[in-house]
C-alpha atoms as a PDB file:
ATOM      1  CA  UNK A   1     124.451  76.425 138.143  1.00  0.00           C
ATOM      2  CA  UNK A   2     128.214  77.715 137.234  1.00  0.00           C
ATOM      3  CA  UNK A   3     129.854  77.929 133.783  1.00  0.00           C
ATOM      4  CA  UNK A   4     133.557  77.564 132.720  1.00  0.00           C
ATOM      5  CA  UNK A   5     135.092  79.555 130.382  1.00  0.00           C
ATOM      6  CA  UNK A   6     138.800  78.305 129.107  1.00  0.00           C
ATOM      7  CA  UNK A   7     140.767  80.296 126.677  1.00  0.00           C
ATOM      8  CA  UNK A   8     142.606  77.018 125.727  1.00  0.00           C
ATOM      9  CA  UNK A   9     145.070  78.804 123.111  1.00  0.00           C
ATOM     10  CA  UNK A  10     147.001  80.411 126.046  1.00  0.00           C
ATOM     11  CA  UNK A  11     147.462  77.024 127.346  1.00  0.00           C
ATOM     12  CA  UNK A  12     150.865  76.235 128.262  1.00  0.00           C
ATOM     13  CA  UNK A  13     149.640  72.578 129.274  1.00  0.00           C
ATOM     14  CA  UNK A  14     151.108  72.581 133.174  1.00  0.00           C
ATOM     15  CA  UNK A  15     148.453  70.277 133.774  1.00  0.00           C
ATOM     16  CA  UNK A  16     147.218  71.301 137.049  1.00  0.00           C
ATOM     17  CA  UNK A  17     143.603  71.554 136.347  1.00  0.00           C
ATOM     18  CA  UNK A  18     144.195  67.799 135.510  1.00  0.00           C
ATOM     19  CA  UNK A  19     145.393  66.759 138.470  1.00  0.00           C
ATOM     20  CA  UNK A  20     143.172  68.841 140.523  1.00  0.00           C
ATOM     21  CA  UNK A  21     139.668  68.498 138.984  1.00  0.00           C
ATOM     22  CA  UNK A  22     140.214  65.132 136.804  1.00  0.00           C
ATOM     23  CA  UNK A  23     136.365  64.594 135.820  1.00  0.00           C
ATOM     24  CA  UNK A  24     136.278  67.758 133.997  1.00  0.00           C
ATOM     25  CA  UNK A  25     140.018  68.061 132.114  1.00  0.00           C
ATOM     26  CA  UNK A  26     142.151  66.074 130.439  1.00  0.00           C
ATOM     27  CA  UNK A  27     145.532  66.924 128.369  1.00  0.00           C
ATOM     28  CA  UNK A  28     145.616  66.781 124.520  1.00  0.00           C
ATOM     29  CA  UNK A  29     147.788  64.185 123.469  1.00  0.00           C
ATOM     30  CA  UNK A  30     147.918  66.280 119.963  1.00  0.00           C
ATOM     31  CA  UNK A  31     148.864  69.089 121.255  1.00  0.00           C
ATOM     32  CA  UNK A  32     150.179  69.041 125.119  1.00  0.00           C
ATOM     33  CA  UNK A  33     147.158  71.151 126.004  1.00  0.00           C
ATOM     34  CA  UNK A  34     144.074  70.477 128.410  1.00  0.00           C
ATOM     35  CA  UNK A  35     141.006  70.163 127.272  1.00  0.00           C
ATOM     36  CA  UNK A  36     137.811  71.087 129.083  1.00  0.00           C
ATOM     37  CA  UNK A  37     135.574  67.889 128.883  1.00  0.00           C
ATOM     38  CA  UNK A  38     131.713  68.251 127.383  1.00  0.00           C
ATOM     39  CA  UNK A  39     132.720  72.178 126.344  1.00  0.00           C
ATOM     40  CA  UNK A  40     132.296  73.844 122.904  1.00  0.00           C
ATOM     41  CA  UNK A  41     134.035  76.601 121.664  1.00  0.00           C
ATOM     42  CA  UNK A  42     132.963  79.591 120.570  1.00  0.00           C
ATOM     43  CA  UNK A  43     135.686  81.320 119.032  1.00  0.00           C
ATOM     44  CA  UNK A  44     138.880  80.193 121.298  1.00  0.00           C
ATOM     45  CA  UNK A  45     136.323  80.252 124.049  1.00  0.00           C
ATOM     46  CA  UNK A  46     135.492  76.852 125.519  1.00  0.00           C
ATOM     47  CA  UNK A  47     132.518  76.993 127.771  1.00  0.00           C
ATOM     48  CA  UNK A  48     130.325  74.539 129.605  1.00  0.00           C
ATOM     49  CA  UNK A  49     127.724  74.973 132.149  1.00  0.00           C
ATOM     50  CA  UNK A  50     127.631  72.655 135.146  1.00  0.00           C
ATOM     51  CA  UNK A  51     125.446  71.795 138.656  1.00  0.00           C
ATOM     52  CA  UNK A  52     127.344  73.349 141.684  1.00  0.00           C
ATOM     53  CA  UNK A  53     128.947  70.075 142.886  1.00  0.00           C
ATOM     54  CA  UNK A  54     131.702  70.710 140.306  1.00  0.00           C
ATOM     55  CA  UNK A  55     132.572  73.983 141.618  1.00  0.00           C
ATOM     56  CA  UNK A  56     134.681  72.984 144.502  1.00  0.00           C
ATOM     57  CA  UNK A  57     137.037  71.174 141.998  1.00  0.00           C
ATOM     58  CA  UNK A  58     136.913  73.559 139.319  1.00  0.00           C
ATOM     59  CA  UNK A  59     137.581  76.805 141.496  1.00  0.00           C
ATOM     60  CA  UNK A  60     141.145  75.119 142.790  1.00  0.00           C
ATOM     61  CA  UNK A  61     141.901  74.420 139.046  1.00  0.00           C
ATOM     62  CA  UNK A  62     141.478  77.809 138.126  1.00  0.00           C
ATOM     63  CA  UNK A  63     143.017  79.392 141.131  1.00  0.00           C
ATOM     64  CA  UNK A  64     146.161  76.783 140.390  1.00  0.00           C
ATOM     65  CA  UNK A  65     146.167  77.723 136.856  1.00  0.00           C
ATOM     66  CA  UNK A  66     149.372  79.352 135.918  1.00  0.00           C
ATOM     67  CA  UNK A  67     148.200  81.763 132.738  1.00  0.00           C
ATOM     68  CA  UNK A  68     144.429  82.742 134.818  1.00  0.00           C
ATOM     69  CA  UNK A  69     142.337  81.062 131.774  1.00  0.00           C
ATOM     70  CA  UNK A  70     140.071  79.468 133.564  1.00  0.00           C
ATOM     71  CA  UNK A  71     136.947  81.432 134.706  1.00  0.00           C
ATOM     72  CA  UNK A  72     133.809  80.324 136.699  1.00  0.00           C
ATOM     73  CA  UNK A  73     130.631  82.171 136.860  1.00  0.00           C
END
């Protein structure tokens, strides 16, 4: 089991993680940035656990990520 955590206010919507892990993020059409898909927020923290066959994926979003907001545990 892993969890993402995405500080999604210091989003400057680049939209790697988009185009690199596509299941899991998708851009904000309100607002220009991503949003973590199934995640809820805890106070500007957006978190979601997930089965190791999403890691992969997820680690080249956050390792693409411009701002380092993405974290996986």
């Amino acid at each position: 089991m892993m969890t993402i955590t995405f500080k999604r206010q210091k989003c400057i919507g680049c939209n790697y993680c988009m185009e690199i892990a596509p299941r899991r993020w998708q851009m904000s059409k309100k607002d220009g940035r991503s949003n973590l898909i199934g995640a809820t927020d805890k106070k500007g923290f957006w978190t979601i656990k997930l089965g190791e066959e999403e890691r992969e994926e997820n680690e080249r979003a956050a390792s693409a990520c411009p701002v380092k907001i993405i974290e996986i545990r």
